[in-house]
PDB file of N, CA and C in Angstrom:
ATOM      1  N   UNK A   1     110.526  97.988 106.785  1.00  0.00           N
ATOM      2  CA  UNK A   1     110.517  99.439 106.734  1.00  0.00           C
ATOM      3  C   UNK A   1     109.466  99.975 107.703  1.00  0.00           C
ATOM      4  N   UNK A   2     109.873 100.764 108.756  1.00  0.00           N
ATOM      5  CA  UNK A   2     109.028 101.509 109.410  1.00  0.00           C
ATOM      6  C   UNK A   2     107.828 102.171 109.004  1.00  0.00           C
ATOM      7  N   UNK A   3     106.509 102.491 109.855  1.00  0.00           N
ATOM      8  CA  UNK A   3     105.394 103.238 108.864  1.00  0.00           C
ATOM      9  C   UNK A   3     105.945 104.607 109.155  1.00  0.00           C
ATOM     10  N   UNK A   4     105.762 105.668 108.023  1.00  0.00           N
ATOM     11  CA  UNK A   4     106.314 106.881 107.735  1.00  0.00           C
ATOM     12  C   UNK A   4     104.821 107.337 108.897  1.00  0.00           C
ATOM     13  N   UNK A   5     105.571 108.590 109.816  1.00  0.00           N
ATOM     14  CA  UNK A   5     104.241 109.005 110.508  1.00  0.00           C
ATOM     15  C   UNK A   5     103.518 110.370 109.807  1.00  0.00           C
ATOM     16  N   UNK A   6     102.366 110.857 109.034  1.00  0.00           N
ATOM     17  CA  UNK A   6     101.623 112.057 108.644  1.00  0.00           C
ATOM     18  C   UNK A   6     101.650 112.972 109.969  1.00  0.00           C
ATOM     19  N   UNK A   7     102.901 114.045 110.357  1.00  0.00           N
ATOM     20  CA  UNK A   7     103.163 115.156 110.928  1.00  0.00           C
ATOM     21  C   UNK A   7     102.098 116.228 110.740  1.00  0.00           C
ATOM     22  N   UNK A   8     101.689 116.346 110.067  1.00  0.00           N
ATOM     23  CA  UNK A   8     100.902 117.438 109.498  1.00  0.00           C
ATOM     24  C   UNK A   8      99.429 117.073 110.041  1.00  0.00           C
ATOM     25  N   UNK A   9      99.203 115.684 109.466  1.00  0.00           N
ATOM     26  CA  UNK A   9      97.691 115.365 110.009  1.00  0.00           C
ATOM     27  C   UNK A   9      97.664 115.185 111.777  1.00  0.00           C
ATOM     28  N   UNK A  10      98.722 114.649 112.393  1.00  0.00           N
ATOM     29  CA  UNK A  10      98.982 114.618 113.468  1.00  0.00           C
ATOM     30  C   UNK A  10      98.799 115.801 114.699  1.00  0.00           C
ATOM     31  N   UNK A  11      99.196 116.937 113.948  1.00  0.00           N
ATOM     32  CA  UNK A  11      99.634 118.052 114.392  1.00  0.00           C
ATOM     33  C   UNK A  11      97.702 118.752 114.484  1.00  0.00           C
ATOM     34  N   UNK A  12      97.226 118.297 113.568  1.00  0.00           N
ATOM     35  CA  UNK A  12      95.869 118.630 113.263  1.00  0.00           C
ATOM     36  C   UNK A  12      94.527 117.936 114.091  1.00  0.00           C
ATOM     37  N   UNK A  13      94.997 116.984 115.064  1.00  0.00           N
ATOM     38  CA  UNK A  13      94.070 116.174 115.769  1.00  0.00           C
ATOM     39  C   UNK A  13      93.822 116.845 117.002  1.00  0.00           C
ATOM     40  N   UNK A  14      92.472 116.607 117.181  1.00  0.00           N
ATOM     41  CA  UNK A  14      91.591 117.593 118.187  1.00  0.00           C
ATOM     42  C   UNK A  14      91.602 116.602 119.849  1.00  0.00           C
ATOM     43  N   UNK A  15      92.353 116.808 120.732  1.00  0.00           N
ATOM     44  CA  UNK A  15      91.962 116.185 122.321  1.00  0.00           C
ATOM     45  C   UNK A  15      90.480 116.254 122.214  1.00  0.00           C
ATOM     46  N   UNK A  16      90.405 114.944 123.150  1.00  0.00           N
ATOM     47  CA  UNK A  16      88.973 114.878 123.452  1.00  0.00           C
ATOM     48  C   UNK A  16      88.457 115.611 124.852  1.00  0.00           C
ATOM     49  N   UNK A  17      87.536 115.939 124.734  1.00  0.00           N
ATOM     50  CA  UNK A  17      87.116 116.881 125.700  1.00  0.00           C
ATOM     51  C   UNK A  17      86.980 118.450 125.566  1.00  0.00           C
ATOM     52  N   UNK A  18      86.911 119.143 126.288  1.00  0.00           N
ATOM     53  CA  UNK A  18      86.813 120.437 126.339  1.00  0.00           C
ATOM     54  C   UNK A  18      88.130 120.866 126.301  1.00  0.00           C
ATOM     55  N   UNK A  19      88.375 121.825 125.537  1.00  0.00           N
ATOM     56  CA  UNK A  19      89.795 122.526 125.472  1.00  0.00           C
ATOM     57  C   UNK A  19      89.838 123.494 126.891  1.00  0.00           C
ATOM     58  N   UNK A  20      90.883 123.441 127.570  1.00  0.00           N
ATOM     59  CA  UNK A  20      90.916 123.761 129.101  1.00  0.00           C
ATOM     60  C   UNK A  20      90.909 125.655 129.088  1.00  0.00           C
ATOM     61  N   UNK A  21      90.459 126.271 129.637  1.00  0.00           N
ATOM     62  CA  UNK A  21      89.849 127.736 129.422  1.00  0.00           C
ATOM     63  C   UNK A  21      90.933 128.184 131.042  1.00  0.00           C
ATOM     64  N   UNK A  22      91.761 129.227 130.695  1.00  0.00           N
ATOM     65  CA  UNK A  22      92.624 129.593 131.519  1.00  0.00           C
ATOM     66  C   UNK A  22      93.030 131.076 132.115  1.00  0.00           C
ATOM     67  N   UNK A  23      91.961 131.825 131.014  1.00  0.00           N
ATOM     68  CA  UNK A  23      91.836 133.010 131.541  1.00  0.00           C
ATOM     69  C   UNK A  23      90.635 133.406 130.358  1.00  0.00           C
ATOM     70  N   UNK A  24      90.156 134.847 130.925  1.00  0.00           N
ATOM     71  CA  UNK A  24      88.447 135.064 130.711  1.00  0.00           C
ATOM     72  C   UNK A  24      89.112 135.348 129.199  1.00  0.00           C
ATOM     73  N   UNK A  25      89.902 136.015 128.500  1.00  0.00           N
ATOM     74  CA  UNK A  25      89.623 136.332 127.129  1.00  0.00           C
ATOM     75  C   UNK A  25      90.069 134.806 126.076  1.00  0.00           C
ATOM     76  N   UNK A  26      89.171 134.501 125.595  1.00  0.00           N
ATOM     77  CA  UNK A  26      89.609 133.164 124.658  1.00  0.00           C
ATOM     78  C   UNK A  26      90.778 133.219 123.937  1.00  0.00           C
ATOM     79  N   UNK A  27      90.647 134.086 123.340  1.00  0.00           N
ATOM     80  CA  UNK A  27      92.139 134.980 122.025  1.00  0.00           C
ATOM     81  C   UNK A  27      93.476 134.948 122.910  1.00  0.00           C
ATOM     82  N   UNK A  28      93.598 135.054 124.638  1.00  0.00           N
ATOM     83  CA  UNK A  28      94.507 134.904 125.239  1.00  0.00           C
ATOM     84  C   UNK A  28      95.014 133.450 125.629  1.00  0.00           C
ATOM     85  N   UNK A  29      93.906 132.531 125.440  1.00  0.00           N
ATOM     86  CA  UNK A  29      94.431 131.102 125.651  1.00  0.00           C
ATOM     87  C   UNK A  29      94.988 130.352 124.307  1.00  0.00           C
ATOM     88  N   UNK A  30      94.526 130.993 123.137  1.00  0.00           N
ATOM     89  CA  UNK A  30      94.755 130.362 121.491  1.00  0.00           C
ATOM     90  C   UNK A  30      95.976 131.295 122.165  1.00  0.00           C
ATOM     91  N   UNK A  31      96.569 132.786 121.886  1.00  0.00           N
ATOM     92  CA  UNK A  31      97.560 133.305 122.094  1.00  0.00           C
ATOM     93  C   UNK A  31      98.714 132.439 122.945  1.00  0.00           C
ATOM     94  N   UNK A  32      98.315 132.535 124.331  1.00  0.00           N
ATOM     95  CA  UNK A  32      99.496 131.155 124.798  1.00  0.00           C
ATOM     96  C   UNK A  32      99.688 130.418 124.338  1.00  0.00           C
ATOM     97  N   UNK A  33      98.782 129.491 123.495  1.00  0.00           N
ATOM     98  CA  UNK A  33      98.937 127.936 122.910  1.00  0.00           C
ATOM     99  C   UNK A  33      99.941 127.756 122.080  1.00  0.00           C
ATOM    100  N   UNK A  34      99.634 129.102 120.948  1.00  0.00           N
ATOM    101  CA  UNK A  34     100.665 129.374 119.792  1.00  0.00           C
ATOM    102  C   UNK A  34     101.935 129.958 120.714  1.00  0.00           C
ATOM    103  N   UNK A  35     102.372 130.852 121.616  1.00  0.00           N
ATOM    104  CA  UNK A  35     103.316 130.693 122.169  1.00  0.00           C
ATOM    105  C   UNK A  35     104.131 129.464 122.367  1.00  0.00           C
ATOM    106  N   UNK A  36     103.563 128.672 123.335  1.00  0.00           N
ATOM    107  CA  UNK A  36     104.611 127.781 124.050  1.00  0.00           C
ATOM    108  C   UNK A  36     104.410 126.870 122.963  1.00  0.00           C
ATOM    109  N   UNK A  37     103.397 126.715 121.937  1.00  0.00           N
ATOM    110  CA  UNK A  37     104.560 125.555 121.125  1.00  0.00           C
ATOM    111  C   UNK A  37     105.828 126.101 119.860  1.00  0.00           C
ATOM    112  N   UNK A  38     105.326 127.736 119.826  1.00  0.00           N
ATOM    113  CA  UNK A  38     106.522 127.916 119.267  1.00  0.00           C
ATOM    114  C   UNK A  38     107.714 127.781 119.909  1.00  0.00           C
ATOM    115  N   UNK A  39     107.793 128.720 121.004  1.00  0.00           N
ATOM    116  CA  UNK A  39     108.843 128.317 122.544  1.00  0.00           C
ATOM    117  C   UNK A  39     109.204 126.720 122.612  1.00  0.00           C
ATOM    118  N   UNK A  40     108.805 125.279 122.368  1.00  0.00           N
ATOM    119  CA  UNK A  40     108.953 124.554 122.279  1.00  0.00           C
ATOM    120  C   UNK A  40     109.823 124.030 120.947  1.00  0.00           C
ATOM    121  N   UNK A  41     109.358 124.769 119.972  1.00  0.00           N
ATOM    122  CA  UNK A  41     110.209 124.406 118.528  1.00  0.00           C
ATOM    123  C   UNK A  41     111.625 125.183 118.625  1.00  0.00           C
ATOM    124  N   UNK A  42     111.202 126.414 119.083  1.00  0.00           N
ATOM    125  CA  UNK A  42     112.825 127.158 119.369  1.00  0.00           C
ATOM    126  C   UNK A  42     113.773 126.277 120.517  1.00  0.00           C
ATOM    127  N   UNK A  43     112.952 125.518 121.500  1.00  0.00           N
ATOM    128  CA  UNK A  43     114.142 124.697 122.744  1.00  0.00           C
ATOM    129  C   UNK A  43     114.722 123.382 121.471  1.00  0.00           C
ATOM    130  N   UNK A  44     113.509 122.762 120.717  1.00  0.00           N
ATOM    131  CA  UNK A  44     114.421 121.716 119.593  1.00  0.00           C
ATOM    132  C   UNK A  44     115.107 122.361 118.588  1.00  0.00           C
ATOM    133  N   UNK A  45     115.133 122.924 118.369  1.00  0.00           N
ATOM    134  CA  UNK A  45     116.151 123.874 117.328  1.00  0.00           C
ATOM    135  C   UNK A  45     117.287 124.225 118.125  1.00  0.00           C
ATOM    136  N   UNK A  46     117.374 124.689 119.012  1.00  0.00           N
ATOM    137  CA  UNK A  46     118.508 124.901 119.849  1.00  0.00           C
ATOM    138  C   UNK A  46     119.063 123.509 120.398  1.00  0.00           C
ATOM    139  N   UNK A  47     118.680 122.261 120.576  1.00  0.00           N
ATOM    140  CA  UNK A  47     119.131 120.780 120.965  1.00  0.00           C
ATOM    141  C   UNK A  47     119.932 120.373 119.771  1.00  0.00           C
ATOM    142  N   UNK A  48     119.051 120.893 118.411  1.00  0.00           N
ATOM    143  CA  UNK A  48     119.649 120.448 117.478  1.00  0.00           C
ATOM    144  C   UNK A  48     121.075 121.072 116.815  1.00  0.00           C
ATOM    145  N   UNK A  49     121.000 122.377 116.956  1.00  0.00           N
ATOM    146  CA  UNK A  49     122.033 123.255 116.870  1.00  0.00           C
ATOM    147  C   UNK A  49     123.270 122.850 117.869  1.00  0.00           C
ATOM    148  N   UNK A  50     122.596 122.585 119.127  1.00  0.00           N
ATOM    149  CA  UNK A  50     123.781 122.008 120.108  1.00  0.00           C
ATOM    150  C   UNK A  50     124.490 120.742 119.327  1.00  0.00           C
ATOM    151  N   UNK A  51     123.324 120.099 118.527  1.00  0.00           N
ATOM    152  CA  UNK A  51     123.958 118.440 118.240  1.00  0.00           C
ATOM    153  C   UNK A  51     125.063 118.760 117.112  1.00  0.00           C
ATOM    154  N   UNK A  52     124.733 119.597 116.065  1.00  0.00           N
ATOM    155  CA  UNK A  52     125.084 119.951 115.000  1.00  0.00           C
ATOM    156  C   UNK A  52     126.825 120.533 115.500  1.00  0.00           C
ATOM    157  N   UNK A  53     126.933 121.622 116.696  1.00  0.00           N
ATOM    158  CA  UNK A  53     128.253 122.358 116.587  1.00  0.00           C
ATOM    159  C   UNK A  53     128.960 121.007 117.906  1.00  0.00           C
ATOM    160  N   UNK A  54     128.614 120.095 118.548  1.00  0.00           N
ATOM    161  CA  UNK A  54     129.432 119.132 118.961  1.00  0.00           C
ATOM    162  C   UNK A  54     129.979 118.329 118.330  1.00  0.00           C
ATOM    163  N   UNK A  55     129.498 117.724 117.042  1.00  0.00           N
ATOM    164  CA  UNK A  55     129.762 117.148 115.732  1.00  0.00           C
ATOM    165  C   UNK A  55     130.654 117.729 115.250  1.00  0.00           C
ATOM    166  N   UNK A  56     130.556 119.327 114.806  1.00  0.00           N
ATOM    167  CA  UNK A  56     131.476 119.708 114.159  1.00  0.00           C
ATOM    168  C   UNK A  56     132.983 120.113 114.770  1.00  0.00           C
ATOM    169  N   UNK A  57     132.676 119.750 116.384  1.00  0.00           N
ATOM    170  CA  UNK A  57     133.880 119.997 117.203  1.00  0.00           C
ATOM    171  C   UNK A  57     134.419 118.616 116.916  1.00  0.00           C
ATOM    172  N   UNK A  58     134.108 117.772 117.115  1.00  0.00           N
ATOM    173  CA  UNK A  58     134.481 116.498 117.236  1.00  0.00           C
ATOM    174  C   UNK A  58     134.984 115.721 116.082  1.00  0.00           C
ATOM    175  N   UNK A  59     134.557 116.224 114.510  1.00  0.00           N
ATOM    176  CA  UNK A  59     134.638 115.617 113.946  1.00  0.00           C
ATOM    177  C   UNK A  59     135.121 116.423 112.602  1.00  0.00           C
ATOM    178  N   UNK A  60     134.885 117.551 112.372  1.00  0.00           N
ATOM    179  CA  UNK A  60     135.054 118.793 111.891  1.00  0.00           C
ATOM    180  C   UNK A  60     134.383 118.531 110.421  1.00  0.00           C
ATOM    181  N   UNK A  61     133.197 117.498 110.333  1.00  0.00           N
ATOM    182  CA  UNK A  61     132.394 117.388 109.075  1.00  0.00           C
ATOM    183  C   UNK A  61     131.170 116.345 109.798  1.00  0.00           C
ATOM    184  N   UNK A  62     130.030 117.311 109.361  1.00  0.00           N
ATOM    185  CA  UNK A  62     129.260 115.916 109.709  1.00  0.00           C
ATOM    186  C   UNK A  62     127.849 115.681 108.310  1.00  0.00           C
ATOM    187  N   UNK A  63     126.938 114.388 109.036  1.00  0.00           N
ATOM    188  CA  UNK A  63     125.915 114.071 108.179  1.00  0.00           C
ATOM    189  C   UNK A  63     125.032 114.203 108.337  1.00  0.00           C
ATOM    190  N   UNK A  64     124.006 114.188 107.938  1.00  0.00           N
ATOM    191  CA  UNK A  64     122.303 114.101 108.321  1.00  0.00           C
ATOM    192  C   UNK A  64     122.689 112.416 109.722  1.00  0.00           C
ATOM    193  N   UNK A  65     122.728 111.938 108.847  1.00  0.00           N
ATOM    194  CA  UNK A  65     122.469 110.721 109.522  1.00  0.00           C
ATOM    195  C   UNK A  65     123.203 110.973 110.870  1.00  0.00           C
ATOM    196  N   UNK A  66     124.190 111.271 111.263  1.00  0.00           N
ATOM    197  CA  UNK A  66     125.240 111.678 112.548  1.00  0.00           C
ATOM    198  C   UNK A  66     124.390 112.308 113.012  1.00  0.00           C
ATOM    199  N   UNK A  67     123.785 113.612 112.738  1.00  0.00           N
ATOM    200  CA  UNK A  67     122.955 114.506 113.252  1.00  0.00           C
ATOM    201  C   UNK A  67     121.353 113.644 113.955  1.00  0.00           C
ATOM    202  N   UNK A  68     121.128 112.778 113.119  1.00  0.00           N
ATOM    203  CA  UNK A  68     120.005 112.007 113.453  1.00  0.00           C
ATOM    204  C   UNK A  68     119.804 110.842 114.609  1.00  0.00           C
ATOM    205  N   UNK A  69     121.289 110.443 114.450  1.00  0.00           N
ATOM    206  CA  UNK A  69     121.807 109.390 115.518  1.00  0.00           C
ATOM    207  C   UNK A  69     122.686 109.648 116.728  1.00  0.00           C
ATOM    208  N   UNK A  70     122.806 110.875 116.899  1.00  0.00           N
ATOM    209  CA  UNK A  70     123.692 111.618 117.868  1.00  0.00           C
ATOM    210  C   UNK A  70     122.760 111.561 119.069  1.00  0.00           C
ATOM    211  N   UNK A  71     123.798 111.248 120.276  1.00  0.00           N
ATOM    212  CA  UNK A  71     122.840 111.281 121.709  1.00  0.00           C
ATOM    213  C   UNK A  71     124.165 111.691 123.027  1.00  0.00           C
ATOM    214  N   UNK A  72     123.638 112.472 123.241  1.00  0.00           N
ATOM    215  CA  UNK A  72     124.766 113.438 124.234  1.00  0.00           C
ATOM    216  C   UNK A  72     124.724 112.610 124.852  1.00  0.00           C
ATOM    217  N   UNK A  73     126.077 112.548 125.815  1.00  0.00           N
ATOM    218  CA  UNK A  73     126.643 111.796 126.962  1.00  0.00           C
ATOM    219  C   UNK A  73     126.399 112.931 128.254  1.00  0.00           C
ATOM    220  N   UNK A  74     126.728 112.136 129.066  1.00  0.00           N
ATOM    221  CA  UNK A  74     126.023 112.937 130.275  1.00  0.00           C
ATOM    222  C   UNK A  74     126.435 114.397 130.585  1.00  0.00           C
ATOM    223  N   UNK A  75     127.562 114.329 130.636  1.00  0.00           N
ATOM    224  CA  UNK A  75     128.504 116.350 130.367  1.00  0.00           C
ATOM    225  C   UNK A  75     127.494 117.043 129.982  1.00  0.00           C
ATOM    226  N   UNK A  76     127.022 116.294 128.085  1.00  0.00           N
ATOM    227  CA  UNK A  76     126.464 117.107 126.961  1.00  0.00           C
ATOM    228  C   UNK A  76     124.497 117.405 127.449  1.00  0.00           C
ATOM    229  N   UNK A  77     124.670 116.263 128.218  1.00  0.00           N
ATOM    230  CA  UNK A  77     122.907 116.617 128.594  1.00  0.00           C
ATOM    231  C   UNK A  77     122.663 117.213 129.525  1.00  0.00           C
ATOM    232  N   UNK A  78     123.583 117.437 130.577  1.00  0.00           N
ATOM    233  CA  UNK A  78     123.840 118.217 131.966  1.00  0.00           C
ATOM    234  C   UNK A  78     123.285 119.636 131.384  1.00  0.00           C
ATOM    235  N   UNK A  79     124.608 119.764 130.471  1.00  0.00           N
ATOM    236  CA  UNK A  79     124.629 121.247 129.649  1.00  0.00           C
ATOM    237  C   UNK A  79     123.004 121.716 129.217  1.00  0.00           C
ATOM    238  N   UNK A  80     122.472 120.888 128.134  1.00  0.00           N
ATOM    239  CA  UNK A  80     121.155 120.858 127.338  1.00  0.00           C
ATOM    240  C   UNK A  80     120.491 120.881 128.759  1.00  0.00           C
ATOM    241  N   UNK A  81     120.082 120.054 129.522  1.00  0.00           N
ATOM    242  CA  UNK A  81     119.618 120.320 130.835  1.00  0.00           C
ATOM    243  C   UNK A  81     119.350 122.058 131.478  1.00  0.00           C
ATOM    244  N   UNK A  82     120.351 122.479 131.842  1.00  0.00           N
ATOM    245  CA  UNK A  82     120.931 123.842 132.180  1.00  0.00           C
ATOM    246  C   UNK A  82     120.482 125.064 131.004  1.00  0.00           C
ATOM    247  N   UNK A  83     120.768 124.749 130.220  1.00  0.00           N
ATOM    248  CA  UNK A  83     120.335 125.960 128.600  1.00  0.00           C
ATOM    249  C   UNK A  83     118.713 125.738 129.184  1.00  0.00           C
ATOM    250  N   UNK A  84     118.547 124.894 128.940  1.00  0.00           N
ATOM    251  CA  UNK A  84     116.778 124.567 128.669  1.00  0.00           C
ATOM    252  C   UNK A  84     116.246 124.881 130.065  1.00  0.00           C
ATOM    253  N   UNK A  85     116.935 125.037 130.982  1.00  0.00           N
ATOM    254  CA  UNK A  85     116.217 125.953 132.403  1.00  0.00           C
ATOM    255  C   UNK A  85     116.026 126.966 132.231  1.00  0.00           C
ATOM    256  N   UNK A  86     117.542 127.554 131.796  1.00  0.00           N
ATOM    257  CA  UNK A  86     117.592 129.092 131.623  1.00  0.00           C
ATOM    258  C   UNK A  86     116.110 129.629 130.479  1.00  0.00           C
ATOM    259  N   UNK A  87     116.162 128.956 129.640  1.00  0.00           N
ATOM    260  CA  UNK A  87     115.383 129.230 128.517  1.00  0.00           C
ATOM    261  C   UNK A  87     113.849 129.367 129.061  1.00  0.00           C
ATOM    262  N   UNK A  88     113.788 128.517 129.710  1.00  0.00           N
ATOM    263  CA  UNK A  88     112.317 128.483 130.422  1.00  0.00           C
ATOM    264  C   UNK A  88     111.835 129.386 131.403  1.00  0.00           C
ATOM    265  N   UNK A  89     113.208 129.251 131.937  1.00  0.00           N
ATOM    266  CA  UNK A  89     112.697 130.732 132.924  1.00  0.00           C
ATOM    267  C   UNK A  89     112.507 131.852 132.596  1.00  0.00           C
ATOM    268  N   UNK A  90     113.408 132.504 130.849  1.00  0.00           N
ATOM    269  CA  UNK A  90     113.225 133.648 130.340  1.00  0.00           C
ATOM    270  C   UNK A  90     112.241 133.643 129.811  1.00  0.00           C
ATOM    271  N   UNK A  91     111.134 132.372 129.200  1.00  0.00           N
ATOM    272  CA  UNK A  91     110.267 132.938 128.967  1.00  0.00           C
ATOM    273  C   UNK A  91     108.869 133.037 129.778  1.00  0.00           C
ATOM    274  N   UNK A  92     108.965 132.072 130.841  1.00  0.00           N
ATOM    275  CA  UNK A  92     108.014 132.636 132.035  1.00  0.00           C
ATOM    276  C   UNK A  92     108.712 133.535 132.883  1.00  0.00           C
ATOM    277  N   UNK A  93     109.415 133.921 133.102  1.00  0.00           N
ATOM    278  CA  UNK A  93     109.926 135.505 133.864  1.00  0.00           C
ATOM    279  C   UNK A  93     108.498 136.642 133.893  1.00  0.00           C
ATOM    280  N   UNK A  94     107.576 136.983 132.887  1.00  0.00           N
ATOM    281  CA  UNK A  94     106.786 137.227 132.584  1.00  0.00           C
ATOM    282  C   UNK A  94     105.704 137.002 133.875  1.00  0.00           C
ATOM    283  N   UNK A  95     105.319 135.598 133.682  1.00  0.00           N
ATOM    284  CA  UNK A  95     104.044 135.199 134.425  1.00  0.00           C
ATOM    285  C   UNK A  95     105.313 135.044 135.864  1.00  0.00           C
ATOM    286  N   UNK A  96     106.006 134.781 136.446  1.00  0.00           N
ATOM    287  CA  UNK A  96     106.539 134.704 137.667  1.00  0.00           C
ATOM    288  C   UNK A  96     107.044 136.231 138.021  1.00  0.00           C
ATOM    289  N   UNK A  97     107.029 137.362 137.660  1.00  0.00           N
ATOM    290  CA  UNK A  97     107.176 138.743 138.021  1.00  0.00           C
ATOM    291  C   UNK A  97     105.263 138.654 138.774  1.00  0.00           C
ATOM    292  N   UNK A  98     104.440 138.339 137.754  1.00  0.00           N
ATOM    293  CA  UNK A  98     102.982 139.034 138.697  1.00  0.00           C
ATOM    294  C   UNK A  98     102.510 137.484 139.553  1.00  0.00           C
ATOM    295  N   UNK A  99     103.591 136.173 139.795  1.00  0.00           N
ATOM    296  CA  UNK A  99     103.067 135.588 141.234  1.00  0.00           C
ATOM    297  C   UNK A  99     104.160 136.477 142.184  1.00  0.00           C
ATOM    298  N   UNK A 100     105.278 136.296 141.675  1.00  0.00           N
ATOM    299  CA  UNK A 100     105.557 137.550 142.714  1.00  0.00           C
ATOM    300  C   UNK A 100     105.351 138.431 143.406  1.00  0.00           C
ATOM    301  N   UNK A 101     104.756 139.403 142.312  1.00  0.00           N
ATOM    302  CA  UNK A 101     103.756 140.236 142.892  1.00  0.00           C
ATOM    303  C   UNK A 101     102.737 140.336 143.621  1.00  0.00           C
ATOM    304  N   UNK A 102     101.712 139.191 143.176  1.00  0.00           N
ATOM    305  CA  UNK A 102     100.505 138.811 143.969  1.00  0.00           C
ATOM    306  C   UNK A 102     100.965 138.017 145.636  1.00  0.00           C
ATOM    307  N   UNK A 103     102.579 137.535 145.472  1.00  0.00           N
ATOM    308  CA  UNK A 103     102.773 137.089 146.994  1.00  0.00           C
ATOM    309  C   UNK A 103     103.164 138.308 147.851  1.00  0.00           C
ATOM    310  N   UNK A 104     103.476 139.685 146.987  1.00  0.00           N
ATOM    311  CA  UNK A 104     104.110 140.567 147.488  1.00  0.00           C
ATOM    312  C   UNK A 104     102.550 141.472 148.143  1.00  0.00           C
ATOM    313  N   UNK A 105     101.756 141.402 147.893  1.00  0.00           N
ATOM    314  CA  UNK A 105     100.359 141.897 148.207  1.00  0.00           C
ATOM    315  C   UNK A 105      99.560 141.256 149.272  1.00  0.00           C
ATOM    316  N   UNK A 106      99.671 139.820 149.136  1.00  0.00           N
ATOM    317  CA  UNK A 106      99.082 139.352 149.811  1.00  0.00           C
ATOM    318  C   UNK A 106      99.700 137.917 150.371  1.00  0.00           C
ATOM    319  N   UNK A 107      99.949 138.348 151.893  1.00  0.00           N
ATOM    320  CA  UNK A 107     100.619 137.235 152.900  1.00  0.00           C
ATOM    321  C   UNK A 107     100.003 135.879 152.615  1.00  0.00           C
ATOM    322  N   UNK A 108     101.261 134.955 152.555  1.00  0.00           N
ATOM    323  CA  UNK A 108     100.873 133.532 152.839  1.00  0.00           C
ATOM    324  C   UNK A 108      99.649 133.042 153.752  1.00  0.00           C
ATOM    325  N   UNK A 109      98.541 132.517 153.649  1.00  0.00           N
ATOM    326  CA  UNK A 109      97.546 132.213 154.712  1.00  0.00           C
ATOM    327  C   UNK A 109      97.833 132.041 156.127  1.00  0.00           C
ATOM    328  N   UNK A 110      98.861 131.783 156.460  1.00  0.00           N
ATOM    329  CA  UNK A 110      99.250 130.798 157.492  1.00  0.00           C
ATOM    330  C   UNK A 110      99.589 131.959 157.924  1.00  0.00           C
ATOM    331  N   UNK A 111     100.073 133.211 157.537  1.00  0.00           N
ATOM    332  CA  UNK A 111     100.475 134.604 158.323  1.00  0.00           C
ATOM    333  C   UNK A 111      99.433 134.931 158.434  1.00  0.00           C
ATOM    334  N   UNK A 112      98.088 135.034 157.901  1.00  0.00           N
ATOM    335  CA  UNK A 112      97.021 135.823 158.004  1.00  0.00           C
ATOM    336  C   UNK A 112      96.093 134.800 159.353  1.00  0.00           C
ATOM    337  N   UNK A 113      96.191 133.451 159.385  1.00  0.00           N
ATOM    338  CA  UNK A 113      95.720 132.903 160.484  1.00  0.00           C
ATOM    339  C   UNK A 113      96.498 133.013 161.968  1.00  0.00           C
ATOM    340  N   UNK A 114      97.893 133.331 161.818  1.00  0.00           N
ATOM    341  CA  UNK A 114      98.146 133.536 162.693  1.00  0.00           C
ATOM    342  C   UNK A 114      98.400 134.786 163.548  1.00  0.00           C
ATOM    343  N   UNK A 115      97.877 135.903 162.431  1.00  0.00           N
ATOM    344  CA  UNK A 115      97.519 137.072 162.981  1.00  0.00           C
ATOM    345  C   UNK A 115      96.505 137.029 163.324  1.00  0.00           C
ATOM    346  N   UNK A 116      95.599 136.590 163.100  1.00  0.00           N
ATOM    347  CA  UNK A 116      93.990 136.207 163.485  1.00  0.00           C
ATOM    348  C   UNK A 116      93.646 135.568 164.604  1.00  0.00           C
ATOM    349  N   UNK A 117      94.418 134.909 164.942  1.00  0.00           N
ATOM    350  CA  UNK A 117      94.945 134.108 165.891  1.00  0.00           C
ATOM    351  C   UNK A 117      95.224 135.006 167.509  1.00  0.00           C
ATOM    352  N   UNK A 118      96.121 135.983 166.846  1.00  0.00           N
ATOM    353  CA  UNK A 118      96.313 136.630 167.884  1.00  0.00           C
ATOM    354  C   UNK A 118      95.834 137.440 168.524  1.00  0.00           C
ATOM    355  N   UNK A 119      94.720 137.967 167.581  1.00  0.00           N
ATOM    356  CA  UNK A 119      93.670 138.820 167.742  1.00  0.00           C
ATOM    357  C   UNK A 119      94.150 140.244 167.831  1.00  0.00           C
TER     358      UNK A 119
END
């Protein structure tokens, strides 16, 4: 019998080192953190939901265990592949509107040296 793994205590263990600081307000880096791992539980909930309505196409009843042992074939992961882009991009759309922006303000270096350049 496999060792059962403690999720909970797991989930509760501290990286070693300094927790990485990514912008000046602290409350905004705990804020992201709790974001993207919720954003992360919503992309497995949606894998699983995918696993759940291919089953029920295929088979028109299924089990825990089916659900547990199910592994998309390449079509089905192409797909999961593709969802899970889209998904990612809607939720950084956000932070890629202001690099956008910031490229829209200010020229690539290599334009600014070669205006410099030209004097």
């Amino acid at each position: 019998m496999s060792e059962q793994l403690d999720w909970v205590a797991l989930s509760g263990r501290r990286a070693k080192g300094k927790r990485p600081e990514f912008f000046d307000e602290p409350a905004l880096d705990r804020l992201y953190s709790v974001v993207f791992a919720l954003a992360a539980e919503v992309s497995a909930l949606r894998e699983r939901q995918d696993t759940v309505e291919r089953l029920l196409d295929a088979r028109g009843t299924l089990r825990r265990e089916d659900i547990e042992a199910y592994e998309p074939d390449r079509a089905a992961g192409a797909e999961r592949g593709l969802a899970t882009r889209a998904y990612i991009a809607r939720i950084m759309r956000g932070f890629q509107q202001e690099v956008e922006a910031m490229a829209a303000d200010d020229p690539p270096i290599m334009d600014v040296v070669e205006q410099l350049s030209r004097g």
